[in-house]
Protein backbone atom coordinates (compact mmCIF):
# COMPACT_ATOMS: atom_id res chain seq x y z
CA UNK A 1 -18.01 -8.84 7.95
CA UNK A 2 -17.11 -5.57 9.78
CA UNK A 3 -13.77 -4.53 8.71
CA UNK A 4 -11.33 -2.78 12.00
CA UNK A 5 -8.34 -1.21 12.25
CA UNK A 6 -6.03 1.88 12.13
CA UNK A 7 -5.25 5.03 10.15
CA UNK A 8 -1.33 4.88 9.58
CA UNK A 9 1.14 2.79 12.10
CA UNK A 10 0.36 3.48 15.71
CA UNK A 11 2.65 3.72 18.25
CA UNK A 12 2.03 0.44 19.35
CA UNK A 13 3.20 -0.72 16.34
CA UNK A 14 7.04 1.08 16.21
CA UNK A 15 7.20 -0.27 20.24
CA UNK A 16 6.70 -3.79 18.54
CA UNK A 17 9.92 -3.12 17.08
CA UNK A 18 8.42 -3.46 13.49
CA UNK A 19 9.11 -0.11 11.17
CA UNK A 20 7.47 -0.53 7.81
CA UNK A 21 4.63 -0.54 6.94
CA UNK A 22 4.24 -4.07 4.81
CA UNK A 23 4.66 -5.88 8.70
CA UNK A 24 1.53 -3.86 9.85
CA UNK A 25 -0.48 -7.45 8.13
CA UNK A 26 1.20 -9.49 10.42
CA UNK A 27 1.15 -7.06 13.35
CA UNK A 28 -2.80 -6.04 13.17
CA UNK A 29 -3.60 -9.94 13.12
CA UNK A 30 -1.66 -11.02 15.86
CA UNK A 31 -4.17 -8.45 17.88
CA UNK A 32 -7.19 -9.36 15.90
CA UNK A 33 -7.77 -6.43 13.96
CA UNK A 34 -8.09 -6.73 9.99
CA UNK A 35 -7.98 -3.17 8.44
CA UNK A 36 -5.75 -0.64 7.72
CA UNK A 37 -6.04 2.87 5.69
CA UNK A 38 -2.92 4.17 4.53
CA UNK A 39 -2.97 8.06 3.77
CA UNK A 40 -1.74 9.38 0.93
CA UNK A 41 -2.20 12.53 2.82
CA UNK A 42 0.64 14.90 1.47
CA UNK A 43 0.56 13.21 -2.25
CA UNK A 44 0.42 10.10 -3.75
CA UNK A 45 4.29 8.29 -3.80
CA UNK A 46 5.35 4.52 -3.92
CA UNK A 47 7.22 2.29 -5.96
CA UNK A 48 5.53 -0.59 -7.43
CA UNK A 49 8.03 -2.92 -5.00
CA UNK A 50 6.55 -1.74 -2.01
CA UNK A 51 3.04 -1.48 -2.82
CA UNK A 52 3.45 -5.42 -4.34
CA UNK A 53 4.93 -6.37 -0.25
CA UNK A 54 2.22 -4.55 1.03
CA UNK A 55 -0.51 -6.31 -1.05
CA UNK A 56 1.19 -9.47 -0.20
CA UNK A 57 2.13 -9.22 3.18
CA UNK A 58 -1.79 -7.96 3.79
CA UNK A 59 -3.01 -11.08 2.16
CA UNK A 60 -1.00 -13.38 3.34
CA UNK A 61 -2.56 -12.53 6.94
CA UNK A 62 -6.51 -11.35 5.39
CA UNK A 63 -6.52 -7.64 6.28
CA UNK A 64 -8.60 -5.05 4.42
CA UNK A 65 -6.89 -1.67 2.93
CA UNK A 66 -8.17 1.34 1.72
CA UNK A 67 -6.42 4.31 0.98
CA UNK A 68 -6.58 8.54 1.51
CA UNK A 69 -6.63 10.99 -0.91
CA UNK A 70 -4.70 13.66 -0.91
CA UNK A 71 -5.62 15.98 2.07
CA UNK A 72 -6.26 19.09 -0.77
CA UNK A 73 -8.74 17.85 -3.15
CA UNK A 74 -11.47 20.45 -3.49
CA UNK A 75 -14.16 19.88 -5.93
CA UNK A 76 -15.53 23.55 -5.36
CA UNK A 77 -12.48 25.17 -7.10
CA UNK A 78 -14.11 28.05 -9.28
CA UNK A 79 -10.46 27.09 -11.46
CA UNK A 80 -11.19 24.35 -14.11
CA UNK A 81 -7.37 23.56 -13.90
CA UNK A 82 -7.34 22.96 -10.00
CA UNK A 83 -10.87 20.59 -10.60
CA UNK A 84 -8.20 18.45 -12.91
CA UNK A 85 -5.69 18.27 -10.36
CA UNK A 86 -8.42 16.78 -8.22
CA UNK A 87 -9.19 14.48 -9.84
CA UNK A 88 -5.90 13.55 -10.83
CA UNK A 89 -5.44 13.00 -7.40
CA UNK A 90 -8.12 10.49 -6.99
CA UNK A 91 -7.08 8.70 -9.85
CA UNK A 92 -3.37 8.21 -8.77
CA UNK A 93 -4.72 7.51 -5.02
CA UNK A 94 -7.27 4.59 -6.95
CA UNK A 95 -4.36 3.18 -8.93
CA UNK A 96 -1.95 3.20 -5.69
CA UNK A 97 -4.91 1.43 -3.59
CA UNK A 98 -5.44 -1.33 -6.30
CA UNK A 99 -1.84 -1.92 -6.49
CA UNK A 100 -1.64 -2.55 -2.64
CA UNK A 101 -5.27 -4.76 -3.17
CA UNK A 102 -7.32 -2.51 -1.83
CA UNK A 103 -11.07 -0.56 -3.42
CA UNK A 104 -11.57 2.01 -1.17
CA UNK A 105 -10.43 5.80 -1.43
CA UNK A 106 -11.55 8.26 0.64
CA UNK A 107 -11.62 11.75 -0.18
CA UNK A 108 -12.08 15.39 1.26
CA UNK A 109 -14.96 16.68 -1.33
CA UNK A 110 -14.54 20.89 -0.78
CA UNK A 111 -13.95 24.11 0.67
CA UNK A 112 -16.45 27.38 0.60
CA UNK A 113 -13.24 29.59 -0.02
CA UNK A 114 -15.04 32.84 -1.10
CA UNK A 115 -18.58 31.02 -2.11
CA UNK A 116 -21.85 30.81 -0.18
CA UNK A 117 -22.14 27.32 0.95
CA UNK A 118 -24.89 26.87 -1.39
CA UNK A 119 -22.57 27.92 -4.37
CA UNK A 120 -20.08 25.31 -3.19
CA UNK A 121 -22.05 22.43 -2.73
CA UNK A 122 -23.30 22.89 -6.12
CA UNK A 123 -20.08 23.22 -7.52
CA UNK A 124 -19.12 20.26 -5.76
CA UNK A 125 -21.65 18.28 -7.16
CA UNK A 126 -20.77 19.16 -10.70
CA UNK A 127 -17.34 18.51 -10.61
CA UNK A 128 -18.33 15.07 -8.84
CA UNK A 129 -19.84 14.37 -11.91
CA UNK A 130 -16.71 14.81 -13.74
CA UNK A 131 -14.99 12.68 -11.70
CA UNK A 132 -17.54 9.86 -12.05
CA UNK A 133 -17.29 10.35 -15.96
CA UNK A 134 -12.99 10.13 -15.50
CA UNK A 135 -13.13 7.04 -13.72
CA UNK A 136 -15.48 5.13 -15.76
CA UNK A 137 -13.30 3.59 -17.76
CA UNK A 138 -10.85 2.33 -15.03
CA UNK A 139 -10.59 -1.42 -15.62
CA UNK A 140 -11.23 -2.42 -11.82
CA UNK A 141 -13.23 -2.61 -9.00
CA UNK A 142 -13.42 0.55 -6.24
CA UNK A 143 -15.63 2.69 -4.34
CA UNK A 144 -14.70 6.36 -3.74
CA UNK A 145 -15.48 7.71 -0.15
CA UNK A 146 -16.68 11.26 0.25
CA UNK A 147 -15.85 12.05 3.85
CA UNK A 148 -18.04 14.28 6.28
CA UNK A 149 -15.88 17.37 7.59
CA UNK A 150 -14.95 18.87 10.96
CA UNK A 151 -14.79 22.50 10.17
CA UNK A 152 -16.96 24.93 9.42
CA UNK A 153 -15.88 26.37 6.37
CA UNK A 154 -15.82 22.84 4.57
CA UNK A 155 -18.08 21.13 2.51
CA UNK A 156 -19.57 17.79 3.93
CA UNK A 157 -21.83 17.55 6.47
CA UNK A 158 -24.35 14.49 6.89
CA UNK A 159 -26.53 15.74 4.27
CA UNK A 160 -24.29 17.07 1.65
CA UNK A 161 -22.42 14.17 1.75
CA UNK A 162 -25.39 11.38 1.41
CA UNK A 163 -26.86 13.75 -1.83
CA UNK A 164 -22.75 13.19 -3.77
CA UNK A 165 -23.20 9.56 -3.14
CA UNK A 166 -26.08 9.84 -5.24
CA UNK A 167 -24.48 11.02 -8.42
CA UNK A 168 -23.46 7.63 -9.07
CA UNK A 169 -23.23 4.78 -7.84
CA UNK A 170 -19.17 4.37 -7.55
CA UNK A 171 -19.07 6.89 -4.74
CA UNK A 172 -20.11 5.65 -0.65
CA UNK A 173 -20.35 7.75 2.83
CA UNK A 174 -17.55 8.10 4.70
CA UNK A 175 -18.54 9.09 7.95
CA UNK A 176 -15.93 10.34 10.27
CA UNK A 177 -18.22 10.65 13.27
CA UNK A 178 -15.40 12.81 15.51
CA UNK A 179 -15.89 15.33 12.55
CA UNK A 180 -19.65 15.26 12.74
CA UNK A 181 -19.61 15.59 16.18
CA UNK A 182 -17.33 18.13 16.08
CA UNK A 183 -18.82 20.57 13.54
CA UNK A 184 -22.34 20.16 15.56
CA UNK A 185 -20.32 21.16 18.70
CA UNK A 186 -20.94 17.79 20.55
CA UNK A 187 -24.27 16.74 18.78
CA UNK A 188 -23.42 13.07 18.92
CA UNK A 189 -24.06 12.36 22.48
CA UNK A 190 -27.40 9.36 22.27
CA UNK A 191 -27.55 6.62 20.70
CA UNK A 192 -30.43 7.96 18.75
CA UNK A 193 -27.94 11.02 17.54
CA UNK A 194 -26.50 8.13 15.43
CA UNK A 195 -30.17 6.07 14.55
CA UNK A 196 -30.89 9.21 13.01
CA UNK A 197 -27.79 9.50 10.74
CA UNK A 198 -28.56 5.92 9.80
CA UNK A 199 -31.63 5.87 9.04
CA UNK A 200 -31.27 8.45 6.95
CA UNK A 201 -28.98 7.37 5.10
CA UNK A 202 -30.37 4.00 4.49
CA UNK A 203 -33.42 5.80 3.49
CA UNK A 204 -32.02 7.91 0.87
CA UNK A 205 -29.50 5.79 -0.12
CA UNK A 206 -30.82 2.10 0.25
CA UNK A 207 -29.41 -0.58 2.63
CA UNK A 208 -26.89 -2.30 0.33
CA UNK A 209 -24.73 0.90 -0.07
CA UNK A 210 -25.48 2.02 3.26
CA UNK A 211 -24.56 -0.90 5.36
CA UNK A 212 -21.03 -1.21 3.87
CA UNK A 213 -20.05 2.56 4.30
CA UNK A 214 -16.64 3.77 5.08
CA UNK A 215 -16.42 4.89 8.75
CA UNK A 216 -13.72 7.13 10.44
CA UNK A 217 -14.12 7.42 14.16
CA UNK A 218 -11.83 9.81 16.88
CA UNK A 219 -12.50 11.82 19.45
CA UNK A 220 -11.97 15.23 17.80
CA UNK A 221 -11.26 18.66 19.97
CA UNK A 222 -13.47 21.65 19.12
CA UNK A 223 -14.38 25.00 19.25
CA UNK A 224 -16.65 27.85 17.58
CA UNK A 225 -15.09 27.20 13.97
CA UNK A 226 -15.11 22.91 14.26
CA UNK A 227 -12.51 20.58 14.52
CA UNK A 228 -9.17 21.23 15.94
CA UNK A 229 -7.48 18.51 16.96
CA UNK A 230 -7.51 14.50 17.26
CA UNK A 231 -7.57 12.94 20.26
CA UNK A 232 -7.45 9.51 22.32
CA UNK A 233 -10.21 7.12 23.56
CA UNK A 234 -9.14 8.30 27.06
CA UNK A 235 -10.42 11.87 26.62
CA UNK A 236 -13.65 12.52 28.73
CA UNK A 237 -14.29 15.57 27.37
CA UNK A 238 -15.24 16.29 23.66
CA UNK A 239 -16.24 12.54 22.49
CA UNK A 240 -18.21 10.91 20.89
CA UNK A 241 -18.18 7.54 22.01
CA UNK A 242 -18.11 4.33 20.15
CA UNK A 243 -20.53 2.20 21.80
CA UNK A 244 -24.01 3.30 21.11
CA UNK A 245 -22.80 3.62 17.26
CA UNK A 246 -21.67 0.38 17.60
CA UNK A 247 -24.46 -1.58 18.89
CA UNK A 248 -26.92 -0.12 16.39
CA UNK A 249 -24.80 -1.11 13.40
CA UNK A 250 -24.91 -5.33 15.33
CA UNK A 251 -28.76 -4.38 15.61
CA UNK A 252 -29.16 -3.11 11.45
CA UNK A 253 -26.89 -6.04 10.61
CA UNK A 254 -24.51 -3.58 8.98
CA UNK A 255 -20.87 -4.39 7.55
CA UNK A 256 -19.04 -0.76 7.74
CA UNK A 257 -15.09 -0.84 7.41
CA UNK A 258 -14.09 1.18 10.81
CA UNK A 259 -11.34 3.19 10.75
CA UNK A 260 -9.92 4.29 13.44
CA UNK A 261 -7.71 7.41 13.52
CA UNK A 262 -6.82 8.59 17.41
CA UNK A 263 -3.98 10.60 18.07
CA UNK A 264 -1.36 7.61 18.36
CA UNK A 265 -3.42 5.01 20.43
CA UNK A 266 -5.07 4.12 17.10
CA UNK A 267 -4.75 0.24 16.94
CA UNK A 268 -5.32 0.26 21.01
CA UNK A 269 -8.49 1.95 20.30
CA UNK A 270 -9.82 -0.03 17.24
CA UNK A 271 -9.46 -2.84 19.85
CA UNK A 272 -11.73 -1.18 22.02
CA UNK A 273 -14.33 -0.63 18.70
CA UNK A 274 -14.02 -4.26 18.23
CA UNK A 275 -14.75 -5.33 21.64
CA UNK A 276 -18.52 -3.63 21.00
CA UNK A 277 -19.50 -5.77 18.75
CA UNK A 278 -20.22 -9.22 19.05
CA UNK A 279 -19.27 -11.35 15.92
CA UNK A 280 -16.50 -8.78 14.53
């Protein structure tokens, strides 16, 4: 099943009249989406009462949640005592999701800061490793996210991300295409643009983890350094578009959970990602 629906509460959702976020279960099914990430964006914070409504209310009407990490996890910090605060982080964010019923968390793997890029991804990848060895003894089921990046100076692009989902086999792609696109400068413009991300990820990474990766998909602003800012489905100008993404996961039979984070219109536009495919 392809999984659909929004980052955070749109503003659809406070013109409903509804405020909290436990009624966003019965809200996203009365449209027919059935996903939702929630962001623990700014830190991880919520009492055991409201992640228990949330869990409930979300069952009760079969929608999907995942969960964001922190915005500042960076696995590339040359201090040993910032790597633990990352992955503190990620374990708080995991514990937080499976309270609410969810198994995903995505994260933001690193920054350059004052290494080559080469330097960084390496660090990255050992301090991935750390993580993995953490969270092995965490008594449920997850999958951690590494997310592709919008800017420049970050770490995760196509590649690096598809080589940390190797490390082991708890962490999956998230692919925020308005990131890719934006720190390519508008590469994603064909649909073969996106066969080629596919494919290679399938290839390195095999179809079973492949075909249920995380997906984040906006149309991103940009300029010479990457991303700067999200946008709407109704901008013509900076992209990328849905559709030709879309049809090629019907056509590889893929089951990606679609998130979709526009600037406000988010739910209105994970309608119009659900309307490309045929059975979601």
């Amino acid at each position: 099943m392809i999984r659909i629906g929004p980052s955070g509460n749109s503003d659809a959702f406070y013109a409903s009249g509804r405020k909290h976020t436990y009624q966003e279960g019965e809200f996203l099914h009365s449209i027919g989406l059935n996903a939702f990430e929630y962001s623990f964006g700014r830190g991880v914070s919520m009492s055991d009462d409201t992640a228990n409504k949330i869990k409930s209310e979300f069952a009760k009407y079969g929608i999907a949640l995942s969960v964001h990490a922190p915005y500042y996890t960076n696995f590339a910090n040359p201090d040993p005592e910032m790597i633990a605060k990352s992955i503190s982080y990620i374990k708080q964010s995991l514990t937080a999701c499976n309270k609410m019923g969810g198994e995903r968390v995505v994260f933001h793997p690193a920054a350059c800061g004052k290494a080559t890029r080469a330097e960084a991804v390496e660090a990255t990848k050992r301090n991935l490793a750390l993580l993995a060895e953490s969270c092995k003894d965490i008594p449920f089921a997850f999958k951690l996210c590494a997310e592709t990046m919008g800017k420049n100076n970050q770490i995760g692009t196509v590649e690096e991300v598809v080589d940390f989902c190797l490390i082991d086999d708890m962490f999956y792609p998230c692919f925020d295409f308005g990131h890719i696109n934006a720190y390519t400068h508008g590469g994603l413009k064909t649909k073969d643009d996106y066969r080629r991300i596919l494919d290679y990820t399938i290839d390195k990474l095999g179809f079973e983890k492949a075909s249920v990766m995380h997906v984040h998909f906006s149309k991103i602003q940009y300029g010479d350094k990457g991303e700067i800012r999200h946008l709407t489905f109704a901008d013509d100008k900076y992209g990328p578009e849905y559709a030709p993404l879309g049809e090629l996961f019907d056509e590889y039979k893929m089951s990606p959970y679609i998130v979709c984070e526009s600037n406000g219109t988010m739910s209105d536009d994970a309608l119009i990602i659900k309307n490309v495919h045929k059975n979601a």
